[in-house]
Structures are given as structure tokens and as C-alpha cells.
N, C-alpha and C. Protein backbone atom coordinates (compact mmCIF):
# COMPACT_ATOMS: atom_id res chain seq x y z
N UNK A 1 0.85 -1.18 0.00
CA UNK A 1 0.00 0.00 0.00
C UNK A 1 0.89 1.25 0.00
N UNK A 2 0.71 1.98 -0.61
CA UNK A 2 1.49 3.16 -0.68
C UNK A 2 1.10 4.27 0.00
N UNK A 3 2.18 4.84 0.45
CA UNK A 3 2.07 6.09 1.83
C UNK A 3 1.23 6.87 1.28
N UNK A 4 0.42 7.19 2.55
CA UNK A 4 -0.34 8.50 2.40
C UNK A 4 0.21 9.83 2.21
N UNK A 5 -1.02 10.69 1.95
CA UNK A 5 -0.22 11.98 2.32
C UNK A 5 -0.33 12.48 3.41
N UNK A 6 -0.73 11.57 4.20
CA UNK A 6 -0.67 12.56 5.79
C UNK A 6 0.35 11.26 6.38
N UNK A 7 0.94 10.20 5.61
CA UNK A 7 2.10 9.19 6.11
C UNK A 7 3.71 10.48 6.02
N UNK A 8 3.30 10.24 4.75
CA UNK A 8 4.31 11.59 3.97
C UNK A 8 4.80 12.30 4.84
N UNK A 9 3.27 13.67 5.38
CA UNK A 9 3.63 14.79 6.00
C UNK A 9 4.40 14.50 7.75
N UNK A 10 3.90 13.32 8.09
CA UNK A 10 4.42 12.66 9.49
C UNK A 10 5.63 12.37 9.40
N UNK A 11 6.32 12.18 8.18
CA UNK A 11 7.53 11.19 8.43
C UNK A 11 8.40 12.70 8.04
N UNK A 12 7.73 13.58 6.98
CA UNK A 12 8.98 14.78 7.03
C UNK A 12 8.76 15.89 8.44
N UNK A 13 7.87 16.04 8.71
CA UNK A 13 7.84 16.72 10.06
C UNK A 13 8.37 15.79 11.07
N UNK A 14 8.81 14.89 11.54
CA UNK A 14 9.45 13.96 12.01
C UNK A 14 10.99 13.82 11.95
N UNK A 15 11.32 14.73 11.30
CA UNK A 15 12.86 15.04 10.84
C UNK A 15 13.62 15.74 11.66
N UNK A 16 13.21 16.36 12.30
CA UNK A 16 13.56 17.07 13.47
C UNK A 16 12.92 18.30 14.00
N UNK A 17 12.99 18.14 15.50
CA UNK A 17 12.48 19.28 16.14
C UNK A 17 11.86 20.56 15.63
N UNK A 18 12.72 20.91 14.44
CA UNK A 18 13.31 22.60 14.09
C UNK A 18 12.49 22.09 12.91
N UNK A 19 11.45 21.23 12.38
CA UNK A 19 10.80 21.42 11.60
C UNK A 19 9.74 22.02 11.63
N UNK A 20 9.27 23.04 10.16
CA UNK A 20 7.79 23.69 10.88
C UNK A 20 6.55 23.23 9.61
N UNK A 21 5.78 23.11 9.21
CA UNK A 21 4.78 22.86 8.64
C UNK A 21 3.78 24.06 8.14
N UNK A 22 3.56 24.46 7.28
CA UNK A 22 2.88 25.19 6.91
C UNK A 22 1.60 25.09 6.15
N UNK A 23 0.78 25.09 6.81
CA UNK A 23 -0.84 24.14 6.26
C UNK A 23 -1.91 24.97 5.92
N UNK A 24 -1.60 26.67 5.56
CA UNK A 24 -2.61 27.39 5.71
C UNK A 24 -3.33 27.61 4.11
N UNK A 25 -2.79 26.37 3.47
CA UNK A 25 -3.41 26.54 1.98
C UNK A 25 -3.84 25.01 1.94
N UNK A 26 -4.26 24.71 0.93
CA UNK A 26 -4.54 23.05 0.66
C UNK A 26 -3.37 22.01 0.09
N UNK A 27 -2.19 23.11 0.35
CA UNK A 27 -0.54 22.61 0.18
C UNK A 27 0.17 22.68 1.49
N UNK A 28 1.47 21.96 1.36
CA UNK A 28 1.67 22.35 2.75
C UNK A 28 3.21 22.50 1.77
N UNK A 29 3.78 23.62 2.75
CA UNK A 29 5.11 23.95 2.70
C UNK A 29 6.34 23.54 4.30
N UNK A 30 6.99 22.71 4.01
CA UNK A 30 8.07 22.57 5.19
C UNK A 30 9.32 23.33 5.13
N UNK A 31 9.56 23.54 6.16
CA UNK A 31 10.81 24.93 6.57
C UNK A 31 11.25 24.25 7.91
N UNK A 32 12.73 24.42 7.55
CA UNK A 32 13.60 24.48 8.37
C UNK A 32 13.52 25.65 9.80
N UNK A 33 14.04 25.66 10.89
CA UNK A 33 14.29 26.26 11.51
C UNK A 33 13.07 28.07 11.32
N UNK A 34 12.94 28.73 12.21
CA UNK A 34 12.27 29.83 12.14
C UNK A 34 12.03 30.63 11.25
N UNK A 35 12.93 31.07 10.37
CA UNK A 35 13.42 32.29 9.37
C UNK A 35 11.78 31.60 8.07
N UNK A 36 11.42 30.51 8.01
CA UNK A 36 10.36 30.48 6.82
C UNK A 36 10.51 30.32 5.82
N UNK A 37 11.93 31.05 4.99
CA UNK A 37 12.23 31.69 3.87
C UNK A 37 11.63 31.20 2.53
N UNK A 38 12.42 30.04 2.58
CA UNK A 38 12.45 29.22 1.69
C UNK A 38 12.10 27.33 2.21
N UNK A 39 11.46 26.77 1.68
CA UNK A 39 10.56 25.44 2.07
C UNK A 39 11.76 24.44 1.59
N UNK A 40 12.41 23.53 2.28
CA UNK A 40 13.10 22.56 1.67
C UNK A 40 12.01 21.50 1.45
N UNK A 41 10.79 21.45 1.22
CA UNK A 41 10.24 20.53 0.65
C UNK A 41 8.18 21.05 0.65
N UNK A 42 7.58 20.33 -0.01
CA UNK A 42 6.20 20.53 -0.29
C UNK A 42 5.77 19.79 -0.79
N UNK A 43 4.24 19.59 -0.51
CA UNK A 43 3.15 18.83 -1.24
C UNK A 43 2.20 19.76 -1.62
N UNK A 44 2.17 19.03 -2.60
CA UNK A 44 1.02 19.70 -3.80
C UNK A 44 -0.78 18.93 -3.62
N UNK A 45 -1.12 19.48 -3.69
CA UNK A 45 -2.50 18.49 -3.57
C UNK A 45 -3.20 18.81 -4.62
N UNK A 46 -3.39 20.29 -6.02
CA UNK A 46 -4.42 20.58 -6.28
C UNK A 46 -3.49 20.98 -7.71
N UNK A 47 -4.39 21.12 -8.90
CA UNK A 47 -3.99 22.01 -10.14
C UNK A 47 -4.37 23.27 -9.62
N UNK A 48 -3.65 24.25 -10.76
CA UNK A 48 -3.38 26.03 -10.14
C UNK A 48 -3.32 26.39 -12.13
N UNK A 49 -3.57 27.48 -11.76
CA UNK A 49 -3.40 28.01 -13.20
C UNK A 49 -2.60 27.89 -13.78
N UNK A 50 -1.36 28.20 -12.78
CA UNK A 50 0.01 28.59 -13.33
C UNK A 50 0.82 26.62 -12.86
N UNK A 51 0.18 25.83 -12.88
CA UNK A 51 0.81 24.70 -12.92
C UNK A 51 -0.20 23.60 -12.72
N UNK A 52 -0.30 22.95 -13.81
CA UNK A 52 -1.60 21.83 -14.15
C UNK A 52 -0.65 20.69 -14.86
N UNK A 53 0.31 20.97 -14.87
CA UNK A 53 1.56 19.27 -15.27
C UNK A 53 1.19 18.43 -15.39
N UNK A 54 0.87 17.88 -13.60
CA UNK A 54 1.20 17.12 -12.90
C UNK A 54 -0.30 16.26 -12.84
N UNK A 55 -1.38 17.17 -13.85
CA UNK A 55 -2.95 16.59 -13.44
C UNK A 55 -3.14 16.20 -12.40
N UNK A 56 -2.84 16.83 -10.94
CA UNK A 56 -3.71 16.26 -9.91
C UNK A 56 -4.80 16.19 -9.51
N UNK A 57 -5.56 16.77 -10.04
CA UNK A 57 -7.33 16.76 -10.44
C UNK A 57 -7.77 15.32 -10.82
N UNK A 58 -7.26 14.68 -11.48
CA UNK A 58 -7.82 13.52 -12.09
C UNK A 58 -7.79 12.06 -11.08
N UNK A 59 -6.89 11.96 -10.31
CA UNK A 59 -7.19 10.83 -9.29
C UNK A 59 -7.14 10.48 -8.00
N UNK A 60 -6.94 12.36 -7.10
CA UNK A 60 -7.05 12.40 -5.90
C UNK A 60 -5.22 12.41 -5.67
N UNK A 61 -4.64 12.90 -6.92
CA UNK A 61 -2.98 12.53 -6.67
C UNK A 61 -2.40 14.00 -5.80
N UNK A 62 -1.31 13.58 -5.35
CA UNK A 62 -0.65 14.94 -5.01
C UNK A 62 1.24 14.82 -5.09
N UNK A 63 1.37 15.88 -5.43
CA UNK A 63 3.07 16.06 -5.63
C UNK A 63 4.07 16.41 -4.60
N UNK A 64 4.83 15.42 -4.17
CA UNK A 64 5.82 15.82 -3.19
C UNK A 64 6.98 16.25 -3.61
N UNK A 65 7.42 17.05 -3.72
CA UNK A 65 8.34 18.04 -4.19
C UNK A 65 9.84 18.29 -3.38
N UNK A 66 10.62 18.34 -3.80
CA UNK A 66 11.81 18.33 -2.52
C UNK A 66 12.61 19.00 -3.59
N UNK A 67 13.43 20.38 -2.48
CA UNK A 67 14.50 20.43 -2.85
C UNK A 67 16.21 20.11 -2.88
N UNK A 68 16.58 20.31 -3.88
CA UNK A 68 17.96 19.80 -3.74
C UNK A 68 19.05 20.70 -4.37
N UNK A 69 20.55 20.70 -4.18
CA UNK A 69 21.66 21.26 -4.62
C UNK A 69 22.03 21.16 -5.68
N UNK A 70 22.50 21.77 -6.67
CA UNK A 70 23.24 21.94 -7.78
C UNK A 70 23.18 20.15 -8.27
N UNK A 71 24.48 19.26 -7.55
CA UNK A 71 25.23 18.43 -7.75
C UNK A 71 24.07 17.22 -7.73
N UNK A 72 23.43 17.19 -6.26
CA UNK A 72 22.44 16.22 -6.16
C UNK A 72 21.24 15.82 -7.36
N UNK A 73 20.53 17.31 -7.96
CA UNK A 73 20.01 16.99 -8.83
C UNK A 73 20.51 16.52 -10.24
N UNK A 74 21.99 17.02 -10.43
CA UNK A 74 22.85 16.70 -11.62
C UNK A 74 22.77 15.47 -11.65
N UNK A 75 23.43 14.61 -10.30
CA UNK A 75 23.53 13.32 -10.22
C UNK A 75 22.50 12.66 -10.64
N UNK A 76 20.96 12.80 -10.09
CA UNK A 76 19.45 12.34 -10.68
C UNK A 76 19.25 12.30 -11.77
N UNK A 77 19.90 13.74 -12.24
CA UNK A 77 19.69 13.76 -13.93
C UNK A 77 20.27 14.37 -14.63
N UNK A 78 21.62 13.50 -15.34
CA UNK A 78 22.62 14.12 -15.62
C UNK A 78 21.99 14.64 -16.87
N UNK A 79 21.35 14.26 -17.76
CA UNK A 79 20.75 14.69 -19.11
C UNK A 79 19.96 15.86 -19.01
N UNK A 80 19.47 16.54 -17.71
CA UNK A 80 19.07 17.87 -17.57
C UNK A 80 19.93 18.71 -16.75
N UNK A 81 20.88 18.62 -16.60
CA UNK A 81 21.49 19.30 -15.56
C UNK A 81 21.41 20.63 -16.16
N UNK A 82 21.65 21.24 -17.24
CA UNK A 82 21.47 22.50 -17.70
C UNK A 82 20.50 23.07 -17.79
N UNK A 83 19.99 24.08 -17.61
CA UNK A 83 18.49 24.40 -17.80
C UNK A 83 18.09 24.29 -19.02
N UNK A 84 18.69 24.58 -20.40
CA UNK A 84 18.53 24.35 -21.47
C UNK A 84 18.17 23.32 -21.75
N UNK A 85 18.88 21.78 -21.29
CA UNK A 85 18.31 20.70 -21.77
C UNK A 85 17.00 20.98 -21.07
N UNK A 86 17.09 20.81 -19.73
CA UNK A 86 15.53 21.18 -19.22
C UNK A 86 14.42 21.82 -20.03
N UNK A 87 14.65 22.72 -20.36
CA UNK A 87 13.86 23.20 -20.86
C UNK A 87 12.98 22.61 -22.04
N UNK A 88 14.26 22.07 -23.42
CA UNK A 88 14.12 21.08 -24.07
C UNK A 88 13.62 19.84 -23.84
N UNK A 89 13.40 19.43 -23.06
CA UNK A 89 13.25 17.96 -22.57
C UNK A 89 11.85 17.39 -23.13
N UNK A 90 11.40 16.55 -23.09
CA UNK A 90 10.07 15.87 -23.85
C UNK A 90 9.61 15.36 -22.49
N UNK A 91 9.38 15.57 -21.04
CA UNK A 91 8.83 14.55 -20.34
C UNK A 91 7.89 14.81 -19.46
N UNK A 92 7.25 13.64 -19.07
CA UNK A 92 5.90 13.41 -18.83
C UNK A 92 5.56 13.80 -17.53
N UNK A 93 5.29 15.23 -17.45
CA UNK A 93 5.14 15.51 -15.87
C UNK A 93 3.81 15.10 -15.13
N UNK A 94 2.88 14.25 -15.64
CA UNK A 94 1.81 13.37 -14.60
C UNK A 94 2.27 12.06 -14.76
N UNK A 95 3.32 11.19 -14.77
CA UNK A 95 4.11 10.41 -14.59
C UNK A 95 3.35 10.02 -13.07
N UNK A 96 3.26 8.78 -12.79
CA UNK A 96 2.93 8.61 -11.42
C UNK A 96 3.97 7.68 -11.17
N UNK A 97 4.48 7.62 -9.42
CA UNK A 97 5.59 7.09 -8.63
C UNK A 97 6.42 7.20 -9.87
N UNK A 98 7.10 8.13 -9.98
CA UNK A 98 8.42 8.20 -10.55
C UNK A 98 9.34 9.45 -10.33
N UNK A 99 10.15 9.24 -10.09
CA UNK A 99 10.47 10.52 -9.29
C UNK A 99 11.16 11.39 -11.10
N UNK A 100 11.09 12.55 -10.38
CA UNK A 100 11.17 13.63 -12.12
C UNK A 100 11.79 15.06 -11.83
N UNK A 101 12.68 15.57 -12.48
CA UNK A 101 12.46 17.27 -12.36
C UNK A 101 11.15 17.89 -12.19
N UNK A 102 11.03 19.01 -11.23
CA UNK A 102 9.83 19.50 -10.88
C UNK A 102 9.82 20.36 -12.45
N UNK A 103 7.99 20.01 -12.47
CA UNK A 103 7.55 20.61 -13.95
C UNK A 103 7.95 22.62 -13.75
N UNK A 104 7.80 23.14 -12.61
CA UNK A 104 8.64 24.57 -12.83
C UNK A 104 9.38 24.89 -12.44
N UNK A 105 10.15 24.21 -10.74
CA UNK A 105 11.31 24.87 -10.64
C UNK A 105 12.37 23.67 -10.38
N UNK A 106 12.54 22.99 -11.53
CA UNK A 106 13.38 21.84 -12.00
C UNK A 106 14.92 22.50 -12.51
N UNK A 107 14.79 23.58 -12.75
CA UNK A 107 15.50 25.00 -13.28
C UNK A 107 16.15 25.33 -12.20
N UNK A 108 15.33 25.38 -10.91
CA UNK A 108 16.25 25.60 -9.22
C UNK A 108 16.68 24.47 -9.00
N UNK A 109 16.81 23.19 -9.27
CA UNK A 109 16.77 21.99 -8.50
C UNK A 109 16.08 21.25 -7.61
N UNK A 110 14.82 21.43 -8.01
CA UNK A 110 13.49 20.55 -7.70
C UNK A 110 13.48 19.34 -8.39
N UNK A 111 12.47 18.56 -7.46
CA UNK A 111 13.13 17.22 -7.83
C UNK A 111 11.24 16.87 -7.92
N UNK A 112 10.34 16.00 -8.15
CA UNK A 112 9.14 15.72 -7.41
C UNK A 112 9.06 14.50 -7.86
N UNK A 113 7.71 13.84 -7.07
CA UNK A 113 7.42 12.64 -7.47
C UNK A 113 5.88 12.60 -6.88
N UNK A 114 4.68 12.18 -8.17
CA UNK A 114 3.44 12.01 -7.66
C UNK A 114 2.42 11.14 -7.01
N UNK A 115 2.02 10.86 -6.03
CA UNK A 115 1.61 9.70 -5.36
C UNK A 115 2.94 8.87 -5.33
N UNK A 116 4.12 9.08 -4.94
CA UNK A 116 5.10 8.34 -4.82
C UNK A 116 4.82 7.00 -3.73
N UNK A 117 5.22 5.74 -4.36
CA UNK A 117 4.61 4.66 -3.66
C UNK A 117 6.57 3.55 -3.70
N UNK A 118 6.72 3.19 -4.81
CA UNK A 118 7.87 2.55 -4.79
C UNK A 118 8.68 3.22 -4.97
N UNK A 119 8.98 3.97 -6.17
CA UNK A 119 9.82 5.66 -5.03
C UNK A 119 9.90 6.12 -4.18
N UNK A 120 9.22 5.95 -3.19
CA UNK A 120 9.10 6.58 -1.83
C UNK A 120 10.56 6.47 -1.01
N UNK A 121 11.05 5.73 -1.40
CA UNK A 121 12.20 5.36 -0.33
C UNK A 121 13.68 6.24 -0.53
N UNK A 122 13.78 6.27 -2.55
CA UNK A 122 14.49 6.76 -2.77
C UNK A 122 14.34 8.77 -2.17
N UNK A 123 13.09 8.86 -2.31
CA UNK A 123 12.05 10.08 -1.95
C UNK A 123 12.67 10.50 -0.73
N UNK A 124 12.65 9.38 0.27
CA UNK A 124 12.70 9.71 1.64
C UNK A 124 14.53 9.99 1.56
N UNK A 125 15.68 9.53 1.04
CA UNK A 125 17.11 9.78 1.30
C UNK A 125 16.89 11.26 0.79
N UNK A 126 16.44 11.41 -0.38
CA UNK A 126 16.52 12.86 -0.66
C UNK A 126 15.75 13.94 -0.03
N UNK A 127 15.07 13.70 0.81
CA UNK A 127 14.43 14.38 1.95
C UNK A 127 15.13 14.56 3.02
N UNK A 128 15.90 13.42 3.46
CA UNK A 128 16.84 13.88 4.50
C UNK A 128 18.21 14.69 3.60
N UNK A 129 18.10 14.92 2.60
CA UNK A 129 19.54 15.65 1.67
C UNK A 129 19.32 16.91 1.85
N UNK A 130 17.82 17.38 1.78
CA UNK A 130 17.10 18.34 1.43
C UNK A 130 16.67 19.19 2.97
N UNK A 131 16.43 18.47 3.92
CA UNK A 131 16.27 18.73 5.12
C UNK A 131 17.65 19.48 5.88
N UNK A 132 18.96 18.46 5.13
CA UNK A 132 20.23 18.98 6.01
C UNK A 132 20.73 19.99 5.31
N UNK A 133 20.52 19.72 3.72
CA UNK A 133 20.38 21.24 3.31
C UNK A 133 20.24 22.34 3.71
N UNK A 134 18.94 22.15 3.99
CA UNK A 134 18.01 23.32 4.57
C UNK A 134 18.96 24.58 5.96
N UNK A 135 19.81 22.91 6.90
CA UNK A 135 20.31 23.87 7.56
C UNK A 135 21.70 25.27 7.64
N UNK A 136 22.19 24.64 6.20
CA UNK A 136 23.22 25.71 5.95
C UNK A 136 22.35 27.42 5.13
């Protein structure tokens, strides 16, 4: 059976103390330590104008999103590491359990994966990458 999204949100708020959760939309954004700034990771639950990729409308899916460094996402995907190829690229952003460059900020080094179920695991190392990230 594949993790929920409230398995999901338990196991990254579970990362440590200094994690905070941000639930005041039908997304949630996670942040490191106080400052807010910037989210080392998110779930998506809904299509938006400005980002319908991922079709989560169609089967109750949602996108867990994580960020990552320069190198880490290179390593994932050496064939996009440039934004150019990115940009270029042909691929299937409602892909389900597969982990992918995020359909917009794949360009920053977003990484996502939708209803991630047998991905999940690889999901979860890069969550703790993304988490310790977070603290520099």
C-alpha cells in the first residue's frame, strides 16, 4: 500500500524538532528552523493556473516536491542538468511514482514525485539531503 499523504507529511515533520509545517493553503510547505524563507520541501494536492503538469485533479494525486543542490540533482539527472536541456526535454510531468524534475522549478533543482509509492524510499534519502540542506 502506498504512503499517504498525511504518512508523507508525518515522516517529514518527524525530521527534526526545528521542523515547521505550513498548512494554511490546501498545500503544505516545510521549513527548516524559524526564518520560513524558503521550504526545503512541499506537497502539492491541487492544479493552479500557473501549474496543471502534474494533473492532480484527475485521481485524488498529489506532488511531493523536494528540494535539492546543484550536484544532487545533476547526479538524478545528468541529461538535464542545464536548464537548457531542461527546458528542451520531452517529459511526462503526470508520470505517477516516478520521481522527475519539478515541472517549474526543475530550473532551481526541484526534484518531485506524484503519489510516490515505490519511489518513496528513494524520496525519503533525498528528503533527509534536502532537510540537512536546509540547515546551511
Amino acid at each position: 500500500m502506498p504512503p499517504s499523504l498525511d504518512a508523507i507529511r508525518h515522516d517529514i515533520a518527524s525530521m527534526g524538532s526545528d521542523v515547521h509545517v505550513d498548512a494554511t493553503t490546501p498545500d503544505l510547505f516545510f521549513f527548516r528552523g524559524e526564518e520560513r524563507r524558503m521550504p526545503f520541501a512541499t506537497i502539492v494536492t491541487r492544479d493552479t493556473e500557473f501549474d496543471s503538469f502534474s494533473r492532480l485533479d484527475i485521481d485524488g494525486a498529489f506532488r511531493l516536491n523536494i528540494g535539492l543542490n546543484r550536484d544532487a540533482f545533476a547526479a538524478l539527472f545528468p541529461s538535464y542538468a542545464s536548464r537548457k536541456a531542461l527546458e528542451a526535454a520531452d517529459i511526462d510531468y503526470s508520470a505517477r511514482d516516478t520521481l522527475l524534475p519539478h515541472p517549474v522549478y526543475g530550473r532551481m533543482h526541484w526534484v518531485c514525485a506524484i503519489s510516490p509509492d515505490r519511489c518513496y524510499a528513494k524520496c525519503r534519502d533525498l528528503l533527509s539531503q534536502a532537510y540537512e540542506q536546509a540547515r546551511r
